[in-house]
C-alpha atoms as a PDB file:
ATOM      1  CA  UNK A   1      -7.752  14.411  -1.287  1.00  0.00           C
ATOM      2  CA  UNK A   2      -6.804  13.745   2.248  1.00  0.00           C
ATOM      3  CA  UNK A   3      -8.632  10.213   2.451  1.00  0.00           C
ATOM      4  CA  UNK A   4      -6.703   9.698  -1.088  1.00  0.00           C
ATOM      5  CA  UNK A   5      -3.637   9.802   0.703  1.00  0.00           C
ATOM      6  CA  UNK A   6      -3.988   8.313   3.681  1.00  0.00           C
ATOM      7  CA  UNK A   7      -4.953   5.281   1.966  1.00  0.00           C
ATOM      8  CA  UNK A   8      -2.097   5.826   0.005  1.00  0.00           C
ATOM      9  CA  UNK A   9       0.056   5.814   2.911  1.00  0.00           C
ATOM     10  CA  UNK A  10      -1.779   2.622   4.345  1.00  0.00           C
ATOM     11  CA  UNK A  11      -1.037   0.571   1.086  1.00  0.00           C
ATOM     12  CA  UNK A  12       2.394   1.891   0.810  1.00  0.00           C
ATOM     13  CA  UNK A  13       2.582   0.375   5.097  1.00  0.00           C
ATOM     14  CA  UNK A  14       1.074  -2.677   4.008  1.00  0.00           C
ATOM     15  CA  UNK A  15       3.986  -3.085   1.027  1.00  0.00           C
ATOM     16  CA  UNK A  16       6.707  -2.377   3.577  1.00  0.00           C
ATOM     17  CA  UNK A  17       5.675  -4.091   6.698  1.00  0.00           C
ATOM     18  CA  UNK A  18       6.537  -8.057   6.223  1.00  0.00           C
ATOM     19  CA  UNK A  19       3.489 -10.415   6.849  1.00  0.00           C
ATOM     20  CA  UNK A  20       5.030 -11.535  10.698  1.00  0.00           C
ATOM     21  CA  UNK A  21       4.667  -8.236  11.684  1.00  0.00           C
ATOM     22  CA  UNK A  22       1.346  -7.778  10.229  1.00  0.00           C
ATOM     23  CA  UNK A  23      -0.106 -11.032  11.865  1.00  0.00           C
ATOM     24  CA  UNK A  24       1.289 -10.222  14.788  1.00  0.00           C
ATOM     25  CA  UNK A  25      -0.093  -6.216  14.789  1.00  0.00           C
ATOM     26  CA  UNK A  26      -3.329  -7.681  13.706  1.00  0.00           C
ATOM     27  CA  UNK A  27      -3.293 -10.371  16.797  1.00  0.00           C
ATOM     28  CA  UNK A  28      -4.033 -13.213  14.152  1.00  0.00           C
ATOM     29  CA  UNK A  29      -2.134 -16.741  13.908  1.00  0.00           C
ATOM     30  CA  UNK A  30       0.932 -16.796  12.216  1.00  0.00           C
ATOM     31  CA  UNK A  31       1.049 -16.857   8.615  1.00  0.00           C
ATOM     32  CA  UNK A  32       1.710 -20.365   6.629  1.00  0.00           C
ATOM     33  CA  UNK A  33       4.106 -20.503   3.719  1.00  0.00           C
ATOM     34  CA  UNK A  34       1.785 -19.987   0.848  1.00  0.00           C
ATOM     35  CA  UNK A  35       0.591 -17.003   2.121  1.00  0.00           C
ATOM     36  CA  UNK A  36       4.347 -16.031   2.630  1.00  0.00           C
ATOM     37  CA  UNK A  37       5.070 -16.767  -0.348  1.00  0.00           C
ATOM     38  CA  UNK A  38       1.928 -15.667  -1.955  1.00  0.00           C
ATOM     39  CA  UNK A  39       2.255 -11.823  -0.093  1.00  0.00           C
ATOM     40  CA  UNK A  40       6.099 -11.696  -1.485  1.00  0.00           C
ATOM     41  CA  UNK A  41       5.811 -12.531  -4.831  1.00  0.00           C
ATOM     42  CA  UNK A  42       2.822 -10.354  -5.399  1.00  0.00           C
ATOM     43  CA  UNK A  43       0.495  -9.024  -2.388  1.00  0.00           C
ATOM     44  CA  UNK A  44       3.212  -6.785  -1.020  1.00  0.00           C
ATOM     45  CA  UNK A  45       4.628  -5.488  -4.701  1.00  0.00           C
ATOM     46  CA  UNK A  46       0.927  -4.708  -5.968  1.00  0.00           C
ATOM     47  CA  UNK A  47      -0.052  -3.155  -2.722  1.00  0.00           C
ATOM     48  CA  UNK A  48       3.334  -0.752  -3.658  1.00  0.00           C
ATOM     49  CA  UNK A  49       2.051   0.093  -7.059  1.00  0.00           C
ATOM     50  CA  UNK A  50      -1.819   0.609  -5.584  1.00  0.00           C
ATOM     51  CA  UNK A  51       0.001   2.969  -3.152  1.00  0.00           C
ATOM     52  CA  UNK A  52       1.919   4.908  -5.430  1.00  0.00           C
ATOM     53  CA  UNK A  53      -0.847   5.182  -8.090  1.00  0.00           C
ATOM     54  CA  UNK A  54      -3.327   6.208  -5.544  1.00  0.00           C
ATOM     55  CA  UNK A  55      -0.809   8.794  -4.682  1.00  0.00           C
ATOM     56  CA  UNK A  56       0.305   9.989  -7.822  1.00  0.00           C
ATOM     57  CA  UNK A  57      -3.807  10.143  -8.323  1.00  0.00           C
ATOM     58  CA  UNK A  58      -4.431  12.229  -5.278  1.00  0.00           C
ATOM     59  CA  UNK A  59      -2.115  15.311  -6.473  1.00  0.00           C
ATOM     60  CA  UNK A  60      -3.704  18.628  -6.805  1.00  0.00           C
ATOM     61  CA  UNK A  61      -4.267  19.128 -10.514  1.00  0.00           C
ATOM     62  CA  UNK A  62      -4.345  22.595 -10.293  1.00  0.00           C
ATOM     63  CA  UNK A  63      -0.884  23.304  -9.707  1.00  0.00           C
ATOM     64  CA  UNK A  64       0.336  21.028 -12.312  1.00  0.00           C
ATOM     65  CA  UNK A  65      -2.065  22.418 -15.201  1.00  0.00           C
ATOM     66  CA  UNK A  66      -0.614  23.808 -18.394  1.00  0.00           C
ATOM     67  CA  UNK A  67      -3.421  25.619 -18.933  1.00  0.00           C
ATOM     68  CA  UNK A  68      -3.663  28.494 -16.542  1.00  0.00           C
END
């Protein structure tokens, strides 16, 4: 569950943090403008979804089970 959500986390980062930043953090060469482009229009919102779904997905089912 743990690794669930800090990979969670890590996408939700990777959504947030704009592609400079990441470049820079990740001591690579600037970005060109289809990648910028490219990571606004759809890396960074599907690495927001991945993030939340892998969250959502990590939840103890336990608590939340009718059942019991």
């Amino acid at each position: 569950m743990a690794l669930r959500r800090v990979m969670g986390l890590g996408l939700l980062a990777r959504a947030v943090v704009n592609e400079d930043t990441l470049m820079d953090g990740l001591g690579l060469p600037a970005s060109g403008k289809r990648f910028k482009k490219l990571d606004q229009q759809y890396y960074r919102p599907l690495c927001a979804v991945l993030g939340v779904a892998v969250l959502l997905g990590s939840r103890d089912r336990k608590k939340n089970d009718p059942s019991e």
